[in-house]
Protein backbone atom coordinates (compact mmCIF):
# COMPACT_ATOMS: atom_id res chain seq x y z
CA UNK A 1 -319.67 -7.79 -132.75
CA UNK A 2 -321.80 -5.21 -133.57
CA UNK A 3 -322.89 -1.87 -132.51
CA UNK A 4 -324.51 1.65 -134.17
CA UNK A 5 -327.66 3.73 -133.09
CA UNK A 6 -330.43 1.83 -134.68
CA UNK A 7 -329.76 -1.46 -132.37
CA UNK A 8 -327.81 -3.20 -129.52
CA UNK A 9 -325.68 -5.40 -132.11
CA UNK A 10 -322.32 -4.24 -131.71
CA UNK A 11 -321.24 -3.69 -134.75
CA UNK A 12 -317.80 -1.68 -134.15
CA UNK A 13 -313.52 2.31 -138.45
CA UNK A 14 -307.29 4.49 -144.15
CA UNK A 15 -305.51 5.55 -141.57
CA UNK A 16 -305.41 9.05 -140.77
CA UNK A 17 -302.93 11.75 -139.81
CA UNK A 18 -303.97 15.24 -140.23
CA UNK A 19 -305.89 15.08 -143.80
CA UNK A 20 -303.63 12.21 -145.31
CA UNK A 21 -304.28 8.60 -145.72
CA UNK A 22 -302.13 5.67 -145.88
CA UNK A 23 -303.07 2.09 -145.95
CA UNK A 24 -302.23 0.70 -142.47
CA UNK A 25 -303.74 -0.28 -139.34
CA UNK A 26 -303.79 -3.06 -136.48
CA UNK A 27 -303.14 -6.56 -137.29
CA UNK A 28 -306.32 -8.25 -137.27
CA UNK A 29 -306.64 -11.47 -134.88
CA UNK A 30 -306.28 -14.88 -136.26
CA UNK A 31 -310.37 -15.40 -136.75
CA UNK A 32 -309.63 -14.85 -140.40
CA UNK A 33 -308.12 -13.85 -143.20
CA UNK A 34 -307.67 -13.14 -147.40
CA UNK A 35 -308.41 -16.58 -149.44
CA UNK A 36 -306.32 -16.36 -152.89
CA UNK A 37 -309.06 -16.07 -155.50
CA UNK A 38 -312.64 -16.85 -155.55
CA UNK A 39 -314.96 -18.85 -157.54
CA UNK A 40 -315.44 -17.58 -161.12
CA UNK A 41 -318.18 -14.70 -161.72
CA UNK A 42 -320.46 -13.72 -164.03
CA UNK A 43 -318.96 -11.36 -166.53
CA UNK A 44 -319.42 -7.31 -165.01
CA UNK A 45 -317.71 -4.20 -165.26
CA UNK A 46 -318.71 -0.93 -163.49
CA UNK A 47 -319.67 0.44 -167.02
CA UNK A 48 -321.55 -2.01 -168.14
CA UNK A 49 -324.84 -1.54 -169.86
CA UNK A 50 -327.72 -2.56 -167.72
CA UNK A 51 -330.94 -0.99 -169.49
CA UNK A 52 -334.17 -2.89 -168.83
CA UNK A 53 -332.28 -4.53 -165.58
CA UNK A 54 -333.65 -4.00 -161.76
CA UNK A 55 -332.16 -4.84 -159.06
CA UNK A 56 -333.56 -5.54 -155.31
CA UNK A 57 -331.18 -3.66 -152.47
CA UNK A 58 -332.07 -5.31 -149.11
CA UNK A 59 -331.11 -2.54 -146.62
CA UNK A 60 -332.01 -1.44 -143.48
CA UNK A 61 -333.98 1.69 -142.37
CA UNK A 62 -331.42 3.97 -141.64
CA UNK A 63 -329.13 3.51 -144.41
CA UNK A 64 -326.53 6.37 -144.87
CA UNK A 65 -326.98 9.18 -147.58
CA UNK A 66 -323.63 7.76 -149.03
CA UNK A 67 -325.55 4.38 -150.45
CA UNK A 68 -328.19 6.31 -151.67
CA UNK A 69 -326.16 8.66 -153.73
CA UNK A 70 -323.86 5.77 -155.10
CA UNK A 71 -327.10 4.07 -155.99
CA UNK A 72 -328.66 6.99 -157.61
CA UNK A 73 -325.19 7.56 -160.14
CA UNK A 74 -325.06 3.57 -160.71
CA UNK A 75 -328.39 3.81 -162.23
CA UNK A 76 -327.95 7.14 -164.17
CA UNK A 77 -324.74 5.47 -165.29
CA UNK A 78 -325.85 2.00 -166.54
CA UNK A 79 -329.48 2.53 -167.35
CA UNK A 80 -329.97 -0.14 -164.31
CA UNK A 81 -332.63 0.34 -161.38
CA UNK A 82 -332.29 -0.22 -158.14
CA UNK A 83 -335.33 -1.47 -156.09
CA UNK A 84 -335.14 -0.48 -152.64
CA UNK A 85 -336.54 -3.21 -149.49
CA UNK A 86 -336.67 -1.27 -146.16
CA UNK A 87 -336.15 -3.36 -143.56
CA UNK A 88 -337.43 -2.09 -139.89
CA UNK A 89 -335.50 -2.03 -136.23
CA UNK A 90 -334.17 -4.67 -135.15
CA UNK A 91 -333.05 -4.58 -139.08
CA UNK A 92 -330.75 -8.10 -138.62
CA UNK A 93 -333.78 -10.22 -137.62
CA UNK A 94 -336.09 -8.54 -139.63
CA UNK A 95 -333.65 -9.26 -142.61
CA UNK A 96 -332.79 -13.41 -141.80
CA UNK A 97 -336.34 -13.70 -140.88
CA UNK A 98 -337.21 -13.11 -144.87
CA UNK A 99 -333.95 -14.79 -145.70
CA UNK A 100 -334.79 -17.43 -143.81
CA UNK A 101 -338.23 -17.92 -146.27
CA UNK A 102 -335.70 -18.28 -149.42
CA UNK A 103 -336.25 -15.25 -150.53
CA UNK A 104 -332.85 -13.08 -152.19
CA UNK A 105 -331.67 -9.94 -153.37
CA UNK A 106 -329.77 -8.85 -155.54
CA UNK A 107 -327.77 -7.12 -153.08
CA UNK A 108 -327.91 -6.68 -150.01
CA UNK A 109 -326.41 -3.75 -147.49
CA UNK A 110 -325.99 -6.15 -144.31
CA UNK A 111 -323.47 -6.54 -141.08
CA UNK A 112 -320.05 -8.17 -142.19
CA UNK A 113 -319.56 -9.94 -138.78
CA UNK A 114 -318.54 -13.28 -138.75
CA UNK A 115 -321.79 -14.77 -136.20
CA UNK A 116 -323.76 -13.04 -138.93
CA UNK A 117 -322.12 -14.03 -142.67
CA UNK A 118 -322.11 -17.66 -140.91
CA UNK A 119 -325.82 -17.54 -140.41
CA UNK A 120 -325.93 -16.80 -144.22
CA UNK A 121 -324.24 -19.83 -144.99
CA UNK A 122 -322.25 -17.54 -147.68
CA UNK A 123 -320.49 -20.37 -149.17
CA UNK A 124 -323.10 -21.35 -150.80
CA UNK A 125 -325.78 -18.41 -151.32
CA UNK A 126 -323.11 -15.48 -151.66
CA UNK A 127 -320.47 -14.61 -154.15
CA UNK A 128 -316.69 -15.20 -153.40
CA UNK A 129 -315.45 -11.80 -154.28
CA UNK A 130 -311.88 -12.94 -153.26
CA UNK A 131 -309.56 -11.72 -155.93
CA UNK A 132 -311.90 -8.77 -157.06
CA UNK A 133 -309.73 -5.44 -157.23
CA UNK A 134 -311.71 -3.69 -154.45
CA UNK A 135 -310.75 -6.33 -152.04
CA UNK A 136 -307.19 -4.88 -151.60
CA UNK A 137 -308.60 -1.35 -151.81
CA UNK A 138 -310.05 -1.95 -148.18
CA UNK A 139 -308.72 -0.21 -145.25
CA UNK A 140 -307.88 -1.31 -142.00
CA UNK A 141 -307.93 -4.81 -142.68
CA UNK A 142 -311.29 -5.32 -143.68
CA UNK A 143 -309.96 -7.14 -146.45
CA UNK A 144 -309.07 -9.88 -143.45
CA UNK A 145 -312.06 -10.08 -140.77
CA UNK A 146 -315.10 -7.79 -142.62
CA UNK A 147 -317.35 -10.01 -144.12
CA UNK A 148 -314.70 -12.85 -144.58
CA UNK A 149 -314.99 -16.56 -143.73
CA UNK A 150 -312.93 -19.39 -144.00
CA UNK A 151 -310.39 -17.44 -145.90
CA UNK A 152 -313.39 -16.12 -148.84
CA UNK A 153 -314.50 -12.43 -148.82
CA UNK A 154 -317.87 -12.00 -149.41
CA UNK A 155 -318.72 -8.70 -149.08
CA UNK A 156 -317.53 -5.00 -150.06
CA UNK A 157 -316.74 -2.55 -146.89
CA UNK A 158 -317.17 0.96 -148.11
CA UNK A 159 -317.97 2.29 -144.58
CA UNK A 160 -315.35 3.13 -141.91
CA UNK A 161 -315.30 0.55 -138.93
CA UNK A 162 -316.82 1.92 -136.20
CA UNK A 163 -313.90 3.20 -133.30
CA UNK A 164 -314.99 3.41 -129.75
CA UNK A 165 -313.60 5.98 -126.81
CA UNK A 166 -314.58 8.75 -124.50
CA UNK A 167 -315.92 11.59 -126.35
CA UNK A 168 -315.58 14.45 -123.66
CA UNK A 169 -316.17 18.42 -123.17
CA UNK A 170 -312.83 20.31 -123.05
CA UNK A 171 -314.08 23.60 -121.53
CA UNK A 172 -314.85 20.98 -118.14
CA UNK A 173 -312.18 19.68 -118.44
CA UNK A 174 -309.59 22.63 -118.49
CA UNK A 175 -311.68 24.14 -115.74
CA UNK A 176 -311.01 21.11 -113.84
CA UNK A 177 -306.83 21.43 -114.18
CA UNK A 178 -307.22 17.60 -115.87
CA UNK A 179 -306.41 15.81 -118.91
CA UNK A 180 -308.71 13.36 -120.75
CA UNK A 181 -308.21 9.28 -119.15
CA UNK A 182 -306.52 6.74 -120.67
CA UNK A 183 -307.26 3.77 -118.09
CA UNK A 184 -309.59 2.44 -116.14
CA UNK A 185 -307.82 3.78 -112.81
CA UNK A 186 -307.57 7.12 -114.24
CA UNK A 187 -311.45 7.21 -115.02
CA UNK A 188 -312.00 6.74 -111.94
CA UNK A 189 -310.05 9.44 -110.47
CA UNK A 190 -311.03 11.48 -113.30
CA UNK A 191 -314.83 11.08 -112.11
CA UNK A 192 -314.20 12.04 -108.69
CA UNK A 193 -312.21 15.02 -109.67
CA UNK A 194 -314.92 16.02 -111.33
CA UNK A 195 -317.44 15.42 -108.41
CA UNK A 196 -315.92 17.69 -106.24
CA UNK A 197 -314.65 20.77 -108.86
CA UNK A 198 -318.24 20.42 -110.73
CA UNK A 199 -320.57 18.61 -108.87
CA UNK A 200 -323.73 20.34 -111.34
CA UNK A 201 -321.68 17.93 -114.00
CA UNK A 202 -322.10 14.30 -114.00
CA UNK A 203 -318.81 12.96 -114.94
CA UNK A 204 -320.37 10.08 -117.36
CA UNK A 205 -323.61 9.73 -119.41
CA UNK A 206 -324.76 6.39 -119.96
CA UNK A 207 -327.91 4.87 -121.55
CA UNK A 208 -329.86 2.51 -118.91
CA UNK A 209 -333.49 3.31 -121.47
CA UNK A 210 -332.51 2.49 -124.66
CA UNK A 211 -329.54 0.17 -123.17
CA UNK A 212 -327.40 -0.36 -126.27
CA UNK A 213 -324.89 2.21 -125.43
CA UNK A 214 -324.42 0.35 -122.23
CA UNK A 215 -322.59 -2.10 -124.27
CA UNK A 216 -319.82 0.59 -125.41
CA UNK A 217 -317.46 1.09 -122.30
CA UNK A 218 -317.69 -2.44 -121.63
CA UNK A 219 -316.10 -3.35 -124.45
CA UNK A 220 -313.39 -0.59 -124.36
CA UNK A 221 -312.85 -2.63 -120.99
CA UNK A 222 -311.81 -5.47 -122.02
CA UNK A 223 -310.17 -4.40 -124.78
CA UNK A 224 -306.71 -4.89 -123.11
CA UNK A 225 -307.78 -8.78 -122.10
CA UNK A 226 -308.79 -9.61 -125.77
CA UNK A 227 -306.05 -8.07 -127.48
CA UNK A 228 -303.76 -10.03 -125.12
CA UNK A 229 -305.23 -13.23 -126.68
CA UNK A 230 -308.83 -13.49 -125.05
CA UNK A 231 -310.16 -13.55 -128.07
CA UNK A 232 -308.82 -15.94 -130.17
CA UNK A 233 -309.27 -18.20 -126.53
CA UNK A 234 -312.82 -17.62 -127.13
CA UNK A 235 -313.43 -18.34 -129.99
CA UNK A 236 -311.67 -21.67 -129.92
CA UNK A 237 -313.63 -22.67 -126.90
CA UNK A 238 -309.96 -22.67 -124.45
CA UNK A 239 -311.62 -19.43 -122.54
CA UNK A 240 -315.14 -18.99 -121.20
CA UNK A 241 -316.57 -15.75 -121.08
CA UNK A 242 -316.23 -16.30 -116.85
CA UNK A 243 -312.75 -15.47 -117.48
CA UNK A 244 -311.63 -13.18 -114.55
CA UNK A 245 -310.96 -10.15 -117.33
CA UNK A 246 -314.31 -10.32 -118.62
CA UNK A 247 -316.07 -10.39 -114.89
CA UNK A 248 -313.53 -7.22 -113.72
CA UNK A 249 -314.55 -5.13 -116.53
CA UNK A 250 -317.68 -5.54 -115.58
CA UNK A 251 -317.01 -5.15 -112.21
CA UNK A 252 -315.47 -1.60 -113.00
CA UNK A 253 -318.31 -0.84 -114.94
CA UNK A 254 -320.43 -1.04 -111.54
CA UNK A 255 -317.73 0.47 -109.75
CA UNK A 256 -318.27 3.93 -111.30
CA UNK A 257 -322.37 3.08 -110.72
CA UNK A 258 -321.12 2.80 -107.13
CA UNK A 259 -319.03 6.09 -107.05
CA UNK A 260 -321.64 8.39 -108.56
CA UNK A 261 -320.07 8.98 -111.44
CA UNK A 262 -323.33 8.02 -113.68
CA UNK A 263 -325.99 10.53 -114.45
CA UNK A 264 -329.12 10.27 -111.93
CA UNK A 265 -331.21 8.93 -114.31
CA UNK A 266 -328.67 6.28 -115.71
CA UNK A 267 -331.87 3.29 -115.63
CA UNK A 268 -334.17 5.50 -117.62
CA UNK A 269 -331.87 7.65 -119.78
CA UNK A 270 -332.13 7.28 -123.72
CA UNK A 271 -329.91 8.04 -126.25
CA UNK A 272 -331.07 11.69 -127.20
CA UNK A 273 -330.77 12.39 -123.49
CA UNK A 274 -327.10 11.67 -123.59
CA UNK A 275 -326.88 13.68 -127.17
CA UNK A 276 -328.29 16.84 -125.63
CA UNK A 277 -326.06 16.61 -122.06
CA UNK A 278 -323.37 16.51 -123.59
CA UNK A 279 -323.71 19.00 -126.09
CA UNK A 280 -324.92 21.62 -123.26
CA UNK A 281 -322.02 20.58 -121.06
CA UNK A 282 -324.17 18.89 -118.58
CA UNK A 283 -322.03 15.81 -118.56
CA UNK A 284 -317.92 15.51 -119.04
CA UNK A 285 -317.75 12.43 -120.71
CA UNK A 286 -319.78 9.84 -122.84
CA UNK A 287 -318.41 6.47 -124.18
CA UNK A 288 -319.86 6.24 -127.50
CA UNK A 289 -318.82 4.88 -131.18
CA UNK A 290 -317.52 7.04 -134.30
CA UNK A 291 -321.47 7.05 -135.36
CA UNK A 292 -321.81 9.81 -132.59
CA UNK A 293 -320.49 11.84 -134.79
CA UNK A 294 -322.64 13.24 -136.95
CA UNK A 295 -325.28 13.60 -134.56
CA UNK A 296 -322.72 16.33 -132.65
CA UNK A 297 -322.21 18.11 -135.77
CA UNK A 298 -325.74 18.96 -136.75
CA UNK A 299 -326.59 20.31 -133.16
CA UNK A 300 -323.05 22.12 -132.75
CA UNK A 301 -321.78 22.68 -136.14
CA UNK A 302 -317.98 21.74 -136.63
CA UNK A 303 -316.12 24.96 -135.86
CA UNK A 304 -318.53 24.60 -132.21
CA UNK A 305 -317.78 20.76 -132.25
CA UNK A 306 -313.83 21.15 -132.59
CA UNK A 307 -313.84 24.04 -129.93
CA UNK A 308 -316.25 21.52 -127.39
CA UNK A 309 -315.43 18.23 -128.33
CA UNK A 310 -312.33 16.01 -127.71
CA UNK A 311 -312.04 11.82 -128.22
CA UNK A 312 -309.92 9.68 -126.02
CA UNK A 313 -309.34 5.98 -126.41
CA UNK A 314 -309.11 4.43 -123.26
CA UNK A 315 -309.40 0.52 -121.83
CA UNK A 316 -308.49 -1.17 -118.46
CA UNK A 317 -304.70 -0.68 -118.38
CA UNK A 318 -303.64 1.25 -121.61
CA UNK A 319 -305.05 3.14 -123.96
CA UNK A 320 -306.18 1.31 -126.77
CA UNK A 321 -309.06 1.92 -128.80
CA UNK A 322 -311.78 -0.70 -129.68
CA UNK A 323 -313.27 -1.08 -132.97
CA UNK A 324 -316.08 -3.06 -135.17
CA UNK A 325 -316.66 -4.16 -138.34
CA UNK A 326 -319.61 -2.02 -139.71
CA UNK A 327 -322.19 -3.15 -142.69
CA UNK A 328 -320.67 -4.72 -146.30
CA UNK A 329 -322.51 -4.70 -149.95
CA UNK A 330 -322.99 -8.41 -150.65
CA UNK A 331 -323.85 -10.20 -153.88
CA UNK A 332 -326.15 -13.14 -153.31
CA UNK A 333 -326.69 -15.93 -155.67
CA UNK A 334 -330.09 -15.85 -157.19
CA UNK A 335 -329.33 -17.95 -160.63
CA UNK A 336 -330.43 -14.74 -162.55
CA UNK A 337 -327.54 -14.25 -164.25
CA UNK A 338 -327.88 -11.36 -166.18
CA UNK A 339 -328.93 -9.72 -162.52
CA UNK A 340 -325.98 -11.33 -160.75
CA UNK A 341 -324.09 -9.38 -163.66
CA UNK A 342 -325.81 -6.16 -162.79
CA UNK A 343 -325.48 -6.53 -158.47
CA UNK A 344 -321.56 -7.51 -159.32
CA UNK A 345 -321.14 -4.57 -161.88
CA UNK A 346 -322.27 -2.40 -159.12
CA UNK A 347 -319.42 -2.76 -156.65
CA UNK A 348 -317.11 -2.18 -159.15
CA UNK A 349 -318.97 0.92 -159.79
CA UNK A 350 -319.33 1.39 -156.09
CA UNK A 351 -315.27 0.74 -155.29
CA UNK A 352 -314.38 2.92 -158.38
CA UNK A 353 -314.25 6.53 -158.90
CA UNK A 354 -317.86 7.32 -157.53
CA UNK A 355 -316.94 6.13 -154.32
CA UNK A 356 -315.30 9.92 -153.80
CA UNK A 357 -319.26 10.30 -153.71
CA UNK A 358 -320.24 8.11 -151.24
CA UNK A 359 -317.42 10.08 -148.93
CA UNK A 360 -318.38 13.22 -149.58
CA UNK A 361 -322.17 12.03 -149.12
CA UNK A 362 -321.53 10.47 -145.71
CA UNK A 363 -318.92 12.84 -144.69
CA UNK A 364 -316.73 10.22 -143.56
CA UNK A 365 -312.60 8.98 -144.10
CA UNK A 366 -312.44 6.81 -147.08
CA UNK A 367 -312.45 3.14 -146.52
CA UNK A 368 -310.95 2.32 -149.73
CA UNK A 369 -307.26 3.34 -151.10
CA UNK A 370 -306.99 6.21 -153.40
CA UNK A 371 -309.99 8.90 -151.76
CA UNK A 372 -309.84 11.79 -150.72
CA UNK A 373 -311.34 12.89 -147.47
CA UNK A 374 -314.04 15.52 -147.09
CA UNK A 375 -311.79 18.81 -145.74
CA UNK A 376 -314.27 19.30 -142.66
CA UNK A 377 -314.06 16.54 -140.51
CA UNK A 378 -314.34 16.99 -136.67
CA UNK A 379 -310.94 16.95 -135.42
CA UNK A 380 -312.18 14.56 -132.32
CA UNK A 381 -313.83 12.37 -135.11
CA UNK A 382 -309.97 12.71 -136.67
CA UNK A 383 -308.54 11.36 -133.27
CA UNK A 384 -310.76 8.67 -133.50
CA UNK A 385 -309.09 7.69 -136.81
CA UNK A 386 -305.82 7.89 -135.62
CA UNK A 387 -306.14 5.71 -133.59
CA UNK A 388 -306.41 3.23 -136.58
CA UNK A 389 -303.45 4.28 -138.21
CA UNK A 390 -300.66 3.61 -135.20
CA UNK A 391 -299.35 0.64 -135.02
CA UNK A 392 -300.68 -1.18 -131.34
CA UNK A 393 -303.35 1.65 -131.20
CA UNK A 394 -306.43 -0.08 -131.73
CA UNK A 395 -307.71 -3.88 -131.33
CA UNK A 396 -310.71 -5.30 -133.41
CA UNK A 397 -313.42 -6.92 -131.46
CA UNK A 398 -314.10 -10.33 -133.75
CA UNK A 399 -316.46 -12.70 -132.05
CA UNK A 400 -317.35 -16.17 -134.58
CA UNK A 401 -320.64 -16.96 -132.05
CA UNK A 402 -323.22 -15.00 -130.26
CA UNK A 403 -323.21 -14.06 -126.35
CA UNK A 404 -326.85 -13.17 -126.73
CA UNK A 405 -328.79 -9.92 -125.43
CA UNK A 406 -325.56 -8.32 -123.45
CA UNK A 407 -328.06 -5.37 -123.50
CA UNK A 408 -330.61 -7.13 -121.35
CA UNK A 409 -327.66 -8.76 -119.13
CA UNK A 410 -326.04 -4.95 -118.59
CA UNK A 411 -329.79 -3.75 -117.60
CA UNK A 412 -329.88 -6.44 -114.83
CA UNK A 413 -326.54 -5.44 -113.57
CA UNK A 414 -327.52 -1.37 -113.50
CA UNK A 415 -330.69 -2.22 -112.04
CA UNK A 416 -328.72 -4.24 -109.07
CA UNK A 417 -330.72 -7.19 -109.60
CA UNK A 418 -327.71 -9.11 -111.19
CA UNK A 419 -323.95 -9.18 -110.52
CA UNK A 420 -321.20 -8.89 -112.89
CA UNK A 421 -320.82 -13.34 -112.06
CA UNK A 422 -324.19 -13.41 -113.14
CA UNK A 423 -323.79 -11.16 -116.43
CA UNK A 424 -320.54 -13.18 -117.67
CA UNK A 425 -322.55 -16.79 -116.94
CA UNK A 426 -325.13 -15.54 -119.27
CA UNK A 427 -322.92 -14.42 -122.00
CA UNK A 428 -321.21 -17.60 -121.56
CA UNK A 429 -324.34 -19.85 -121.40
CA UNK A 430 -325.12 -17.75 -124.95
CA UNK A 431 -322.21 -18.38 -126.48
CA UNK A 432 -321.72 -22.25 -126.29
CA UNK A 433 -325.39 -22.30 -127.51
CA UNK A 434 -324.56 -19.96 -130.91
CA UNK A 435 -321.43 -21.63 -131.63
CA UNK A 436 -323.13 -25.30 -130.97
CA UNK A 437 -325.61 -23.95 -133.35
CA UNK A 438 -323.06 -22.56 -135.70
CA UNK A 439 -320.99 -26.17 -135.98
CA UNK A 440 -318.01 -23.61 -134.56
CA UNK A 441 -314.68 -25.81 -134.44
CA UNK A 442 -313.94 -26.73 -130.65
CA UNK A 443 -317.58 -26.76 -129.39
């Protein structure tokens, strides 16, 4: 599952306390995990001597400045070059549509979700990288569910999975006499607390327009359900997605549709909308992912953003934090050796001490062991890291099958012309098909 602000795949963060980080994080669900070795490579070393070599990078449109700049130093560094293939929005289908011609890279910046590495059929057109040093190096288990299947890593994660939760205005807030919520009952009473103290504030923002946000506070939902072994039921077939946790969440989602406690324009709103609410004040509260961010520091600045801006994880009955694998550097097989040498050289490059570049670059927590973090990170982007780091705080979302446009399904639902029944039969009827497609064990 996939989610960032290019697209409605829900993607979804070296854990964190203060400005020190320690490797530890949530047990990962039983989807996957580290293989002991993989399948012998061709010889590479991050200083290896690549003159006279390019390479083709298969990357999407709104690649971070933190691949850029590693890309840049791996080529001043080796004498290699590094042949860039934009792909546009929606950047997965654009991307299997040319893989799907035969066509490879050398590498390839791509999603490291299991319904996506399966429809690469890694085993045999990506390298095994399990065993490589970097592996371990990973952070919050990404070493176990990013880019891993059937036991075999096949891709590097440098970035930080993406960590989902309310992002809210403090200054309403404390005017208001409340505290941030943590469940789904407290939202609720949150909103209409809000209503009446601050009725020229809507209490949430959310995205009917564009529609992928819509996905977010769904899935903080049913957080609680999956963590309590919905998941894993899923994805073995013994749970539909009819299951009475999956309908309530969405049934709460309509709940707060029903109470006001949307914005007016909730069918029509888009994402820069939301942005610029929230950043006036206009609206208390928006359920968005860690890739918010950045996008609230360059309108507010950080001193503005920590002063503003809180984070709160929140899901049905506790308050545990969703997250999502983000996008991994993978090494396909092209039978060019000397190239396969070059794209393998580079995450060693990429995992070694340059990687302090790609950090400071993308101005994000370090993914892999032994970084240092940039000193000016929002302290509500903090929270959202620290939720990684306690033990029970956070729960990834690992789906091995599709459930199909949940955007499209959500827009039904806030448009009234489907019920939250309606939504879950779809997302079921979706996922038997993808995991039929997929030969997925138990379908």
């Amino acid at each position: 599952m996939r989610l960032n602000k290019r697209a409605a795949a829900f993607a979804a963060g070296s854990a964190f306390l203060a400005v020190t980080l320690v490797a530890c994080g949530s047990s990962a669900p039983s989807l996957s995990g580290s293989g002991s070795g993989g399948s012998s490579l061709p010889s590479h070393a991050a200083d290896k001597d690549l003159k006279g070599v390019t390479l083709t990078a298969w990357v999407s449109n709104t690649l971070t400045p933190g691949y850029k700049t590693l890309f840049s130093a791996f080529e001043k560094a080796t004498g290699a070059k590094i042949q860039l293939t934009v792909f546009p929005d929606p950047f997965e289908s654009s991307l299997l549509t040319k893989w799907a011609t035969g066509a490879r890279p050398d590498l390839m910046v791509f999603q490291s979700a299991t319904d996506y590495v399966q429809q690469l059929n890694p085993a045999k057109n990506l390298f095994d990288l399990t065993g490589q040093p970097y592996i371990s190096k990973q952070l919050f288990n990404q070493n176990k569910y990013a880019t891993v299947l059937n036991g075999k890593n096949y891709g590097l994660s440098l970035e930080m999975p993406s960590v989902f939760g309310l992002w809210y205005n403090k200054k309403v807030f404390s005017d208001a006499g409340i505290s941030a919520p943590t469940t789904f009952s407290e939202l609720l009473s949150t909103c209409r607390t809000l209503k009446k103290k601050n009725p020229s504030v809507s209490p949430l923002f959310d995205v009917g327009g564009d529609q992928w946000p819509t996905q977010v506070l769904p899935f903080m939902l049913w957080t609680d359900a999956l963590k309590a072994g919905l998941q894993d039921k899923l994805n073995t077939n013994k749970a539909k997605w009819t299951d009475p946790a999956i309908v309530k969440s969405l049934e709460n989602y309509r709940t707060l549709i029903k109470d006001g406690c949307f914005n007016s324009n909730l069918k029509t709103a888009t994402y820069a909308q939301q942005e610029a609410a929230f950043e006036s004040g206009r609206t208390a509260m928006i359920p968005q992912g860690t890739w918010v961010s950045p996008d609230l520091v360059k309108a507010l600045g950080v001193k503005k953003m920590n002063a503003q801006v809180g984070w709160q994880a929140l899901s049905t009955s506790t308050s545990t934090a969703a997250y999502s694998t983000t996008l991994s550097v993978q090494v396909p097989k092209t039978g060019d050796t000397k190239k396969e040498s070059g794209a393998l050289s580079f995450l060693d490059f990429a995992s070694g001490p340059a990687y302090q570049k790609f950090v400071d670059a993308n101005n994000q927590a370090p993914a892999l062991t032994g970084f240092k973090p940039p000193a000016d990170l929002p302290t509500a982007l903090l929270s959202a890291y620290g939720a990684l780091a306690g033990a029970g705080k956070s729960y990834p979302q690992l789906f091995a099958a599709s459930y199909g446009p949940f955007t499209t399904y959500l827009s039904e639902m806030i448009n009234g012309s489907a019920t939250p029944e309606k939504v879950a039969t779809q997302l079921q009827q979706q996922w038997t098909k993808s995991a039929q497609a997929i030969g997925l064990a138990g379908f």
